[in-house]
C-alpha atoms as a PDB file:
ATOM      1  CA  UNK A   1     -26.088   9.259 -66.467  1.00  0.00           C
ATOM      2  CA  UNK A   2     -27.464   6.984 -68.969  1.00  0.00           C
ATOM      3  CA  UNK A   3     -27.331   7.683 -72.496  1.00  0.00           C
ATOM      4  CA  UNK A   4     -29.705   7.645 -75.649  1.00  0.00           C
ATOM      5  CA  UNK A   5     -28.435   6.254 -79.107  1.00  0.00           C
ATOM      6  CA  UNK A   6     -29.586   8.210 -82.057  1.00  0.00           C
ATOM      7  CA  UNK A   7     -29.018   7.727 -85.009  1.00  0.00           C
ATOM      8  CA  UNK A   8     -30.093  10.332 -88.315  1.00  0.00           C
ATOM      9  CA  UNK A   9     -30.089   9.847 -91.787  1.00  0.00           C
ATOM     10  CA  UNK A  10     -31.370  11.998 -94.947  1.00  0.00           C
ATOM     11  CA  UNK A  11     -31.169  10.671 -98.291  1.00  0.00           C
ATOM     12  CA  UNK A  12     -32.597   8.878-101.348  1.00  0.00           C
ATOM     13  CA  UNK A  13     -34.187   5.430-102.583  1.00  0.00           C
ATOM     14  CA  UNK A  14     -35.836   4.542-106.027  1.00  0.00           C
ATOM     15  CA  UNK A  15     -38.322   2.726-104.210  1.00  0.00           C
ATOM     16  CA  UNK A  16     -39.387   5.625-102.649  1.00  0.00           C
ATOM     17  CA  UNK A  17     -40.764   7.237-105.711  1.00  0.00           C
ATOM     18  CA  UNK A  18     -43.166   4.436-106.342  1.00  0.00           C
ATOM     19  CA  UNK A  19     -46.505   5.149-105.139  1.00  0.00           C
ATOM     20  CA  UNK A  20     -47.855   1.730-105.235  1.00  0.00           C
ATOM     21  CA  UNK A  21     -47.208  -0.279-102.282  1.00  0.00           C
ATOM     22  CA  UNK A  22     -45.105   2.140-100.292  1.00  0.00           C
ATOM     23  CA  UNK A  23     -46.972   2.174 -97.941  1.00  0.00           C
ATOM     24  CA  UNK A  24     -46.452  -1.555 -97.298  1.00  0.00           C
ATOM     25  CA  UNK A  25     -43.447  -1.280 -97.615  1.00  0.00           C
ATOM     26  CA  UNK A  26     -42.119   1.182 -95.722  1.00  0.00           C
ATOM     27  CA  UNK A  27     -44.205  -1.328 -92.341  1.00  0.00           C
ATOM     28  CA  UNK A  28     -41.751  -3.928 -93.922  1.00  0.00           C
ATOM     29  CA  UNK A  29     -38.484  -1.620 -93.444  1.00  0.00           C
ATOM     30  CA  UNK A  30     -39.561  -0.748 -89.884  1.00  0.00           C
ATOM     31  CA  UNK A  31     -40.837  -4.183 -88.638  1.00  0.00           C
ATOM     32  CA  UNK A  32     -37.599  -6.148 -90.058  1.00  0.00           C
ATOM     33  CA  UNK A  33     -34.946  -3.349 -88.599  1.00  0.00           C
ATOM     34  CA  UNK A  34     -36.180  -3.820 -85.133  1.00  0.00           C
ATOM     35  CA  UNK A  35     -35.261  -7.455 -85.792  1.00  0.00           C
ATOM     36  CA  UNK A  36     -31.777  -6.223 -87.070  1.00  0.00           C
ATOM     37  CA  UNK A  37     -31.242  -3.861 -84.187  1.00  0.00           C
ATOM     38  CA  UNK A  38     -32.452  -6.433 -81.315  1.00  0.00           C
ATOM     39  CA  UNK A  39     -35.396  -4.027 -80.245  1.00  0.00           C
ATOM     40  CA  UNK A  40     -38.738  -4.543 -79.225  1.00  0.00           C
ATOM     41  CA  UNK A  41     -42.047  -3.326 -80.503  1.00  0.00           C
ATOM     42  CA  UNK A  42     -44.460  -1.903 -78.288  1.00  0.00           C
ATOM     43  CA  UNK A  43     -46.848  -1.838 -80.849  1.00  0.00           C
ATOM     44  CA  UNK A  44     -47.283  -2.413 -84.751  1.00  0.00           C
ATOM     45  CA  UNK A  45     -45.610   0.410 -87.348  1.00  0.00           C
ATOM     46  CA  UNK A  46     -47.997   3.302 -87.565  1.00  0.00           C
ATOM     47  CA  UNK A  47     -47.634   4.180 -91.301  1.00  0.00           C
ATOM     48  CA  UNK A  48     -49.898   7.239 -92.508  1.00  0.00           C
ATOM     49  CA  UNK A  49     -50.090   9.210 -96.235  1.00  0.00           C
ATOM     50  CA  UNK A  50     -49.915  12.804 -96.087  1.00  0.00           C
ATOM     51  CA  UNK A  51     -49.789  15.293 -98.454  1.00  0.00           C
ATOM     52  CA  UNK A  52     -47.132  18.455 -97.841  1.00  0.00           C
ATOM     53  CA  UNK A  53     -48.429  21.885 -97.650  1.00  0.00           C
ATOM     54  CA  UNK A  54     -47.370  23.817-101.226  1.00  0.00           C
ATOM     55  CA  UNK A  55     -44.191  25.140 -99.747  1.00  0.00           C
ATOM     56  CA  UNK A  56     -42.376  21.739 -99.754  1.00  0.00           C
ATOM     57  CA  UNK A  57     -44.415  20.132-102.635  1.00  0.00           C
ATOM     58  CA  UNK A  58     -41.737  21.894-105.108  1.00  0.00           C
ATOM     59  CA  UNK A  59     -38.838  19.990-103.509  1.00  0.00           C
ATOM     60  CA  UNK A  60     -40.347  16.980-102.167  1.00  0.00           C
ATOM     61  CA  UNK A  61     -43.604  16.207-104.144  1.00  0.00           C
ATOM     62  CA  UNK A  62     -47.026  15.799-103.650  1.00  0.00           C
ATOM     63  CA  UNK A  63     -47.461  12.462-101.332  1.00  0.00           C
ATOM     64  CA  UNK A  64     -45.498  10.954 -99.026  1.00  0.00           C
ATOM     65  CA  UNK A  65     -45.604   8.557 -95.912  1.00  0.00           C
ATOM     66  CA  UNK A  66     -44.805   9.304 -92.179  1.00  0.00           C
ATOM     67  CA  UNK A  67     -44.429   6.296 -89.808  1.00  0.00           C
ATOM     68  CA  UNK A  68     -42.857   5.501 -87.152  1.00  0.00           C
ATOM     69  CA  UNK A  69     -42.678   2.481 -84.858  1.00  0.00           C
ATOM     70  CA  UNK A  70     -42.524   2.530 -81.087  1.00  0.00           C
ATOM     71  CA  UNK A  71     -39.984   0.751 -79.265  1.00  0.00           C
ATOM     72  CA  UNK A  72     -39.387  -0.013 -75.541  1.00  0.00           C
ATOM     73  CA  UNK A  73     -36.150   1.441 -75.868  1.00  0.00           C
ATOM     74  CA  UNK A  74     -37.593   4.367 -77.813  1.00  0.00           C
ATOM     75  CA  UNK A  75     -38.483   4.784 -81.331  1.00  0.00           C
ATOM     76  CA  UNK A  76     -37.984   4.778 -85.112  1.00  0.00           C
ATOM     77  CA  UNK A  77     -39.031   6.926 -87.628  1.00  0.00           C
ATOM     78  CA  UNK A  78     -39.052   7.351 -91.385  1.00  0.00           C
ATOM     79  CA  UNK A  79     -40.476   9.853 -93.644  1.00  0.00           C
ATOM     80  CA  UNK A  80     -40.658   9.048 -97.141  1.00  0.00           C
ATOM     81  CA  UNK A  81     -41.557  11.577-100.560  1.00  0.00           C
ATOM     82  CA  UNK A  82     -42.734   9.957-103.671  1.00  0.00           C
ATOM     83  CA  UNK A  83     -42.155  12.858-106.086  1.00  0.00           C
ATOM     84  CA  UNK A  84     -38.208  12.476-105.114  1.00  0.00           C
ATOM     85  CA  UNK A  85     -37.662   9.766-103.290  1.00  0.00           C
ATOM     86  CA  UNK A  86     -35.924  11.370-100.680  1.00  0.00           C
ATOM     87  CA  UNK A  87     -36.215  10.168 -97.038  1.00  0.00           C
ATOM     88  CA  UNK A  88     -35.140  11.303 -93.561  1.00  0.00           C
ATOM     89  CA  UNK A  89     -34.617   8.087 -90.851  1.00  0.00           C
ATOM     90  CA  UNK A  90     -34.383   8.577 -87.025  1.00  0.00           C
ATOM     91  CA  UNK A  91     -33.822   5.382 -84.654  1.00  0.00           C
ATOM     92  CA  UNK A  92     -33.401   6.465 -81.139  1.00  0.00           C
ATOM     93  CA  UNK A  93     -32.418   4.223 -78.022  1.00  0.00           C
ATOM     94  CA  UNK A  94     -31.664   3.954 -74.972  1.00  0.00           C
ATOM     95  CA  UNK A  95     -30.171   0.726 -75.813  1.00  0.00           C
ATOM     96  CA  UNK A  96     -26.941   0.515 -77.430  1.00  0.00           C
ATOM     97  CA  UNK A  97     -27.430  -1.058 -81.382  1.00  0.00           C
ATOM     98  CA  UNK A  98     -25.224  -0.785 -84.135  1.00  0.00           C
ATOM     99  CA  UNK A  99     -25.523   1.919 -86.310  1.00  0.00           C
ATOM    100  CA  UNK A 100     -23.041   0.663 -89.270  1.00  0.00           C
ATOM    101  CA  UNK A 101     -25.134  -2.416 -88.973  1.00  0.00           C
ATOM    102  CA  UNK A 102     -28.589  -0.561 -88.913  1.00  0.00           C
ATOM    103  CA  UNK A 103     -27.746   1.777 -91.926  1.00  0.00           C
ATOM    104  CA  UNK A 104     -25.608  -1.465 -94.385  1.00  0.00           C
ATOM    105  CA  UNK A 105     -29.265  -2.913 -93.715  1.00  0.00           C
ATOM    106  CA  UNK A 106     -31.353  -0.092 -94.882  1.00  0.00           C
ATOM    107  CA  UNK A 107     -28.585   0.524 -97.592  1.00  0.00           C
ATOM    108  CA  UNK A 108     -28.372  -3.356 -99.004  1.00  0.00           C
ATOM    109  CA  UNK A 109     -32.330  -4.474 -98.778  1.00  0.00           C
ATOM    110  CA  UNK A 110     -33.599  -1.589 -99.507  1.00  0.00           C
ATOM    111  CA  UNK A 111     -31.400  -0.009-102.350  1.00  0.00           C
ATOM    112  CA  UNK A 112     -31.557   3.853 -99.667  1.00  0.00           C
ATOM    113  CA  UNK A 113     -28.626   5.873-100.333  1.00  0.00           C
ATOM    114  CA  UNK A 114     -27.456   8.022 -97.728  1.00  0.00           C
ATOM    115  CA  UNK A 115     -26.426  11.537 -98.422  1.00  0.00           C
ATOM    116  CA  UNK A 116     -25.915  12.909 -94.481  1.00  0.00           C
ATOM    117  CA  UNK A 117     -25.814  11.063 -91.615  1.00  0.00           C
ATOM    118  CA  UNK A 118     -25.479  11.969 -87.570  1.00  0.00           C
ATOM    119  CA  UNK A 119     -24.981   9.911 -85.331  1.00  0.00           C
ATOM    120  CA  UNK A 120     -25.228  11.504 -81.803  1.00  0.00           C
ATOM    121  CA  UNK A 121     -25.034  10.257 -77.571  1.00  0.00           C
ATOM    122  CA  UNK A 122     -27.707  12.000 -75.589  1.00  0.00           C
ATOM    123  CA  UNK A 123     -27.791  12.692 -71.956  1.00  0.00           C
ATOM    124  CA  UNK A 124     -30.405  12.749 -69.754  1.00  0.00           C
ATOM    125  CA  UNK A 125     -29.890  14.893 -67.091  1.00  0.00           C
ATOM    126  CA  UNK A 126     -32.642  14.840 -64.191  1.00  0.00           C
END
């Protein structure tokens, strides 16, 4: 049965409350951790502002970015808040990758701190 990689983190990053240039930089994070991970890009980093409905705006802010970049092993995903900072990261593969690797990258270029973490094996069962 083959297996999927996945790999979940929550946290925090001072960059992240910055509105200017996130969004170009959170198309930076995605594009160079495919390189880290040895994964390919199907397409560019689709990175899009959005604005939370009032609910979360108390914990989370008022703006933040979704994006996510597809991969032909899967996909990876982050979702960024610029009142707090906070951030929740998904890379899922079917390919095996390093996840200590993947998450000293985010952790040393990009300054994210990571509060929880999973890191799970999926099965596909036909």
């Amino acid at each position: 049965m083959p297996l999927c990689n996945h790999l979940i983190l929550d946290g925090h990053a001072e960059a992240f409350t910055r509105r200017r240039g996130q969004a170009s930089l959170v198309h930076q994070i995605l594009t160079r951790l495919v390189k880290v991970v040895g994964m390919r890009e199907l397409d560019n980093p689709y990175v899009a502002t959005f604005q939370p409905p009032a609910y979360p705006r108390e914990h989370w802010g008022t703006t933040g970015i979704v994006s996510i970049v597809p991969l032909a092993e899967s996909h990876i995903s982050l979702h960024t808040w610029w009142g707090t900072g906070a951030f929740w990261f998904d890379l899922c593969s079917c390919k095996p990758f390093d996840a200590e690797l993947a998450e000293a990258f985010l952790a040393r270029e990009y300054k994210m701190a990571v509060v929880r973490r999973w890191r799970l094996k999926r099965e596909i069962r036909g």
